[in-house]
Protein backbone atom coordinates (compact mmCIF):
# COMPACT_ATOMS: atom_id res chain seq x y z
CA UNK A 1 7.42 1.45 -1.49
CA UNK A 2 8.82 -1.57 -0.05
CA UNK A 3 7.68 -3.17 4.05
CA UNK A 4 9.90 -5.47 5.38
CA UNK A 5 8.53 -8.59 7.41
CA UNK A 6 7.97 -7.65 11.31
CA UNK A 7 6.51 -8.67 14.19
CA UNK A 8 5.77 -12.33 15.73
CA UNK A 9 3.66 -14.86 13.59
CA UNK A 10 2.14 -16.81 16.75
CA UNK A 11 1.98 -20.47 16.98
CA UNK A 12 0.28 -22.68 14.62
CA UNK A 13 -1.17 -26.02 14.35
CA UNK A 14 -1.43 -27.35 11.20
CA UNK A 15 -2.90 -30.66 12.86
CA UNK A 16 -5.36 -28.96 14.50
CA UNK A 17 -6.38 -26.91 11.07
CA UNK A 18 -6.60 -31.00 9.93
CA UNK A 19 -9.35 -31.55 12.48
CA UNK A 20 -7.05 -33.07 14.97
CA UNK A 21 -6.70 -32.87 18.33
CA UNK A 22 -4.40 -29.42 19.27
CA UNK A 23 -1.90 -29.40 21.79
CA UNK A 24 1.20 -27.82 22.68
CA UNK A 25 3.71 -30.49 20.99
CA UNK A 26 2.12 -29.97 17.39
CA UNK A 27 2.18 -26.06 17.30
CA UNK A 28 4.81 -24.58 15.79
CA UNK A 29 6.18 -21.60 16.14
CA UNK A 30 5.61 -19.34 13.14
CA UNK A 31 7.66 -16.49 11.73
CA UNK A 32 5.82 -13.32 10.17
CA UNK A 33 6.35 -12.93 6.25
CA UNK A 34 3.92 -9.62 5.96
CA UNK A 35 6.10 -8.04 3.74
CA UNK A 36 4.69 -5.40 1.23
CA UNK A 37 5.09 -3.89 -1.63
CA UNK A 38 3.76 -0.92 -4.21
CA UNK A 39 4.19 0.92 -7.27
CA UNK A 40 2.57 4.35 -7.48
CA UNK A 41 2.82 6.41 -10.88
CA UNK A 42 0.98 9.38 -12.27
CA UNK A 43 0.50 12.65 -14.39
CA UNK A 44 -1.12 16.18 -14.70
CA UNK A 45 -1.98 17.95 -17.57
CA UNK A 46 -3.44 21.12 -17.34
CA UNK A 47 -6.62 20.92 -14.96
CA UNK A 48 -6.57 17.16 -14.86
CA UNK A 49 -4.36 14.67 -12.96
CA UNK A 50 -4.30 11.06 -12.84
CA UNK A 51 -2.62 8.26 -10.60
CA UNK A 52 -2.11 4.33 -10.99
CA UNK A 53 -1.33 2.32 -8.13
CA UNK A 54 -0.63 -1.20 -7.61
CA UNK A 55 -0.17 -2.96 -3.87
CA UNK A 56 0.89 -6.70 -3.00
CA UNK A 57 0.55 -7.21 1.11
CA UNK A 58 1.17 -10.61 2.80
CA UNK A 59 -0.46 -11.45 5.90
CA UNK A 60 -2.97 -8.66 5.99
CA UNK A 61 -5.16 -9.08 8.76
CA UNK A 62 -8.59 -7.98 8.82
CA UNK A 63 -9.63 -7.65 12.42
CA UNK A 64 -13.09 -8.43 13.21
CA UNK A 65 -15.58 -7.53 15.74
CA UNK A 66 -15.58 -9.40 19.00
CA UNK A 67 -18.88 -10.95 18.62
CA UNK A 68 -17.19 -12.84 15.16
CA UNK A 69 -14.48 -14.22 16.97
CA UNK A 70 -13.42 -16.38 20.20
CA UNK A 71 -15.51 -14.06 22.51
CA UNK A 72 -18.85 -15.32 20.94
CA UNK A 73 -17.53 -19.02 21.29
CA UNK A 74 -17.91 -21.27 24.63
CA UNK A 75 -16.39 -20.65 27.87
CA UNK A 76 -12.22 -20.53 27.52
CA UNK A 77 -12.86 -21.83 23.87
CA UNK A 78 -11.41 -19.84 20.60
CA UNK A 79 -10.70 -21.11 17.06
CA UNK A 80 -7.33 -21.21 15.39
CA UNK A 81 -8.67 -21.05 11.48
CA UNK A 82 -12.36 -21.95 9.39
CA UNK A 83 -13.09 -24.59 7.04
CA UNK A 84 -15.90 -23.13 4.87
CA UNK A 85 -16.49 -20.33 7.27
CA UNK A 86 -16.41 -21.99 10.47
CA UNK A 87 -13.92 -24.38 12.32
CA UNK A 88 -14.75 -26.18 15.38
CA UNK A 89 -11.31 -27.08 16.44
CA UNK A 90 -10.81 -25.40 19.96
CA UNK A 91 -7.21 -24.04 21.30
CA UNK A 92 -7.01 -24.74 24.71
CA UNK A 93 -3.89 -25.79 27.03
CA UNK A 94 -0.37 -23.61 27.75
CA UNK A 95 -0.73 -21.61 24.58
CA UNK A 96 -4.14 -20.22 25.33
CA UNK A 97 -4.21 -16.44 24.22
CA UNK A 98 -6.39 -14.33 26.76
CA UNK A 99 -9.18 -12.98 24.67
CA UNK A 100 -8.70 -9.98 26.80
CA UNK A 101 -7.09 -6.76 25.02
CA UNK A 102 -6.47 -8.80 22.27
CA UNK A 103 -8.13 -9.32 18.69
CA UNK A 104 -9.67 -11.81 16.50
CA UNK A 105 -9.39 -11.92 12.75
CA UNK A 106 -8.88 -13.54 8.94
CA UNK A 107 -5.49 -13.44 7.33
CA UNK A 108 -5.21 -13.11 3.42
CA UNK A 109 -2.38 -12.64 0.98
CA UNK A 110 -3.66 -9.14 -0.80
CA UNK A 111 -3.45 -7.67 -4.17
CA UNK A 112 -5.14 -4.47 -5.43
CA UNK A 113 -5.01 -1.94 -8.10
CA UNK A 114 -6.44 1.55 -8.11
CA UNK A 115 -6.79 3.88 -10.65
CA UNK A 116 -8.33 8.02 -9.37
CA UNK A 117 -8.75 10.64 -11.68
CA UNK A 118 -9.18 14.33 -10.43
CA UNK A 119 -10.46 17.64 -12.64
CA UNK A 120 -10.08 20.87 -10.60
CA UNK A 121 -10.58 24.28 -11.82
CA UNK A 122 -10.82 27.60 -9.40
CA UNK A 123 -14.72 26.87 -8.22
CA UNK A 124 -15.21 23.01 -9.75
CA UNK A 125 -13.57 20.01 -9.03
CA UNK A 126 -14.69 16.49 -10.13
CA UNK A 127 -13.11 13.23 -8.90
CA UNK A 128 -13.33 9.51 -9.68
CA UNK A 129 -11.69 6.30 -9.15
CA UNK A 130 -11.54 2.28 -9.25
CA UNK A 131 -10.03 -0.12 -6.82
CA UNK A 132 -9.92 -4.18 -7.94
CA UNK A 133 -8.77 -6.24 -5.41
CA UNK A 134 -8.38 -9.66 -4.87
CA UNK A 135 -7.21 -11.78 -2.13
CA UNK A 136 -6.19 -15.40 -1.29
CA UNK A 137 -5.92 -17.63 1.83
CA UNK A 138 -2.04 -16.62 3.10
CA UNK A 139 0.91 -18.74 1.92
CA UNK A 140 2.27 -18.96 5.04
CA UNK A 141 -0.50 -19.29 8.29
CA UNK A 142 -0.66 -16.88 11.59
CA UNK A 143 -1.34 -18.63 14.73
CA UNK A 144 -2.36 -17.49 18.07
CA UNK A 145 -0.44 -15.41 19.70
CA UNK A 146 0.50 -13.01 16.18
CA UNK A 147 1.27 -9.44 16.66
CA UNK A 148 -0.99 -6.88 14.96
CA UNK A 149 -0.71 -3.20 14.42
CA UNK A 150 -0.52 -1.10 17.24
CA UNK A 151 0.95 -3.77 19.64
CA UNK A 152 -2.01 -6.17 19.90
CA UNK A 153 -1.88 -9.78 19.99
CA UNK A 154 -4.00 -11.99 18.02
CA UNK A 155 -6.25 -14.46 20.26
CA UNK A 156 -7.98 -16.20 17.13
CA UNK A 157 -6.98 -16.41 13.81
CA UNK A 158 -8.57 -17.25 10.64
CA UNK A 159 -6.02 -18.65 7.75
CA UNK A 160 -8.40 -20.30 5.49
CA UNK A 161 -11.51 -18.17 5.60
CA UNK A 162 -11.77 -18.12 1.86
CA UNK A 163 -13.09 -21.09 -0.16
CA UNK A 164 -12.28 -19.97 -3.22
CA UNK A 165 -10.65 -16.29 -4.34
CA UNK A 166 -12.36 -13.15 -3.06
CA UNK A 167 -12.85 -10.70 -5.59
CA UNK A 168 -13.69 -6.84 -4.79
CA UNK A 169 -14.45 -3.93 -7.11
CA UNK A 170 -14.45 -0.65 -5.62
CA UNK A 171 -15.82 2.09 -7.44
CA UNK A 172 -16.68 6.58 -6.37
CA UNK A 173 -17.29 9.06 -7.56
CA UNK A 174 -17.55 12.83 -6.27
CA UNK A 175 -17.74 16.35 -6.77
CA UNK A 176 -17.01 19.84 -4.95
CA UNK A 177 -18.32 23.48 -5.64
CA UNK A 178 -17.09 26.21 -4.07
CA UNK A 179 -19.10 29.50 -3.81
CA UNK A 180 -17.39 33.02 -3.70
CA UNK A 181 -14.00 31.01 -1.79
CA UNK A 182 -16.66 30.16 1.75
CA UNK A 183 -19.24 28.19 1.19
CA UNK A 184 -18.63 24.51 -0.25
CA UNK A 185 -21.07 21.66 -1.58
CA UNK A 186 -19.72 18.21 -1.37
CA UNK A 187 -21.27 14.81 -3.39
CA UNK A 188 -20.07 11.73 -3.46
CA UNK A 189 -20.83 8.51 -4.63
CA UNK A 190 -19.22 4.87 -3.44
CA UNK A 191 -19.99 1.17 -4.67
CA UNK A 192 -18.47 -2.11 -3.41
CA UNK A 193 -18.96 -5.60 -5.19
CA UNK A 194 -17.67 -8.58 -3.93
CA UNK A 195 -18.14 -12.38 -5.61
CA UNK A 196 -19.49 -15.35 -4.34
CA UNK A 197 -16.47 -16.98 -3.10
CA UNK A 198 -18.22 -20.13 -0.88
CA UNK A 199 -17.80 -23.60 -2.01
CA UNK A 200 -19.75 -24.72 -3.02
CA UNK A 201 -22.22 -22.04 -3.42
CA UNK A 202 -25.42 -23.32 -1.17
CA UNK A 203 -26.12 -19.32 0.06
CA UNK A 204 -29.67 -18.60 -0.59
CA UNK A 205 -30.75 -14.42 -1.30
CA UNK A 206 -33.84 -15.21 1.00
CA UNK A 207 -33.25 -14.14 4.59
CA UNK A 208 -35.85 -16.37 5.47
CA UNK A 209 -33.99 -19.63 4.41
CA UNK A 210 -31.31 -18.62 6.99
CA UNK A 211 -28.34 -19.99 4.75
CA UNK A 212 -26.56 -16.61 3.69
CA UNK A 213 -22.95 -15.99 4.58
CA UNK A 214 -20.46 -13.72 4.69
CA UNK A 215 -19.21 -15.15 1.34
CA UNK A 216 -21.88 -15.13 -0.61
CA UNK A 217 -21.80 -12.18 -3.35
CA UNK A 218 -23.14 -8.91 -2.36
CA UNK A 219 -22.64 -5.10 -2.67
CA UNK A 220 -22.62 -2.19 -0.63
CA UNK A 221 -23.52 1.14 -1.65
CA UNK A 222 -23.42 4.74 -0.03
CA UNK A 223 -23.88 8.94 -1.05
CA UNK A 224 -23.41 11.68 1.05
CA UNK A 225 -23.77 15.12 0.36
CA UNK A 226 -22.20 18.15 2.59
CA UNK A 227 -22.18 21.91 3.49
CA UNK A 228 -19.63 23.67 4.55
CA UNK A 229 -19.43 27.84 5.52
CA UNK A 230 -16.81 29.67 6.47
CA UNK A 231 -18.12 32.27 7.97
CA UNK A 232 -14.26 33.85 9.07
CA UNK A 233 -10.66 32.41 8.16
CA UNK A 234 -10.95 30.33 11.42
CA UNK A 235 -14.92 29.68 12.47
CA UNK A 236 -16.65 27.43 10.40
CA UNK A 237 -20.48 25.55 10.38
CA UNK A 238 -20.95 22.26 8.60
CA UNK A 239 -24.11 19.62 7.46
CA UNK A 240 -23.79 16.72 6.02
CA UNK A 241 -25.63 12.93 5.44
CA UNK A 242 -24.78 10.35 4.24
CA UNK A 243 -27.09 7.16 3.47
CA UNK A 244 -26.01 3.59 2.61
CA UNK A 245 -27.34 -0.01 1.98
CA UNK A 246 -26.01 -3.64 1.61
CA UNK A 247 -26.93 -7.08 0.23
CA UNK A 248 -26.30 -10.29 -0.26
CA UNK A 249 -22.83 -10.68 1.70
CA UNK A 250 -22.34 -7.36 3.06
CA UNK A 251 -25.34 -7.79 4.33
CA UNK A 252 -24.04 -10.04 7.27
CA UNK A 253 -23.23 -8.77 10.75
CA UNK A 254 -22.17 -12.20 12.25
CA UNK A 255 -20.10 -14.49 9.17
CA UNK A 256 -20.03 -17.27 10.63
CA UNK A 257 -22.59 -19.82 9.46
CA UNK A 258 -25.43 -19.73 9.23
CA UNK A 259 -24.83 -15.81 8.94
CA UNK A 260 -26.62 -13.17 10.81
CA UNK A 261 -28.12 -9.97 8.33
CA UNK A 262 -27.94 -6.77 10.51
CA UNK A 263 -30.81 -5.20 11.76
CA UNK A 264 -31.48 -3.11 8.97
CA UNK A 265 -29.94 -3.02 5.99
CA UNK A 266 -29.73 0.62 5.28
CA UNK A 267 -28.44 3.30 7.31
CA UNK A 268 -28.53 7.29 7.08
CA UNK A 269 -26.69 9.04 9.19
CA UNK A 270 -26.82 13.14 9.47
CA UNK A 271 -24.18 15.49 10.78
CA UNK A 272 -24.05 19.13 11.73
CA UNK A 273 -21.68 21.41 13.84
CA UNK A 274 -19.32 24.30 14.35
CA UNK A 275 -15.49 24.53 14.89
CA UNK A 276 -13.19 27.17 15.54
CA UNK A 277 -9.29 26.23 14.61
CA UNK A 278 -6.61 27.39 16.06
């Protein structure tokens, strides 16, 4: 799989990113290089089946909620990129980006590599899998004004959010029974590890010392389990939960420093209901 480079890069100051005064005569136009590439390979034997993937993406953009970017900042005020999680140089002038209908977020030069594993027999199936990732401030900055997917613009941008490398392991696990071909039982298991990529590494574990950040190292862990009968070939009635918790890192709502924990740091979150497809 090959993605050729698309869309507009925005304008970018690499003065202002210095800590120098922005305006319109030192930002640059900048052209996108988001190219991507992957490699998927894989086999079955028997009952079991296995895939290996591998995935380079430039310029991904992880979009964040409006409260983390220029819409929690000062009246007409938005930042262009961080220095250790937070930048104070304001954009302001021609090249202002409405923060209306438009999104904030952190750019990153991606690589990842996933391994899943599946065992299915008639009634039984059993899957697992592992995802390593790790990403780096981009090669070549976004700046205001960058398209994102599905025709947005970007208001803020983020190009070097990461102090050091950001490392993520991704791990699940699951399993599905089916009873007499109508009734199915669904568990599944998912981890997420990331490192302590903040330098230097002042984040303290106690919420109380207010210091954490979004880039200290934390995990996130969830299970759900789920019912599902089929009561004809078209009417169906379904329960489900699911129940997760964070710390450390993903423990953060608001990034940038000092950090903001959520509310609570678990979650559970039932479901139940009937469909009929057509």
């Amino acid at each position: 799989m090959y993605k050729f480079a698309d869309g507009n890069g925005g304008c970018y100051s690499a003065a202002a990113a210095l800590g120098n005064s922005w305006t319109a005569g030192n930002c640059t136009a900048e052209s996108a290089h988001n190219n991507a590439y992957g490699f998927d390979g894989g086999a079955k034997a028997d009952k079991f089946s296995a895939n290996l993937v591998f995935q380079h993406y430039n310029q991904a953009i992880s979009v964040l909620n409006p409260l983390q970017g220029p819409q929690s900042q000062s009246g007409g005020a938005q930042l262009q990129s961080t220095e250790n999680s937070i930048d104070t140089t304001y954009i302001t002038g021609v090249n202002l980006i409405s923060t209306d209908n438009t999104v904030y977020g952190i750019v990153t030069d991606n690589n990842a590599v996933m391994a899943a594993a599946k065992y299915s027999s008639e009634a039984f199936k059993v899957f697992a899998g592992y995802e390593y990732i790790w990403q780096n401030n981009p090669k070549n900055p976004l700046g205001v004004g960058a398209s994102d997917q599905g025709g947005y613009i970007m208001s803020g941008v983020e190009d070097n959010n990461l102090d050091s490398e950001k490392l993520v392991n991704i791990w699940w696990t699951g399993a599905k029974y089916t009873y007499r071909k109508k009734t199915d039982a669904i568990f599944a298991w998912y981890q997420q590890r990331q490192n302590d990529f903040r330098l230097p590494p002042t984040c303290s574990t106690d919420p109380a010392i207010g210091n954490m950040r979004a880039s200290y190292a934390g995990t996130l862990n969830e299970g759900s389990f789920y019912l599902d009968h089929h009561f004809t070939k078209r009417f169906d009635s379904f329960a489900g939960v699911a129940y997760s918790f964070v710390s450390g890192g993903l423990d953060i709502a608001i990034p940038h420093g000092p950090g903001v924990p959520f509310l609570s740091d678990n979650n559970l979150a039932p479901t139940v209901g009937s469909r009929f497809a057509f």
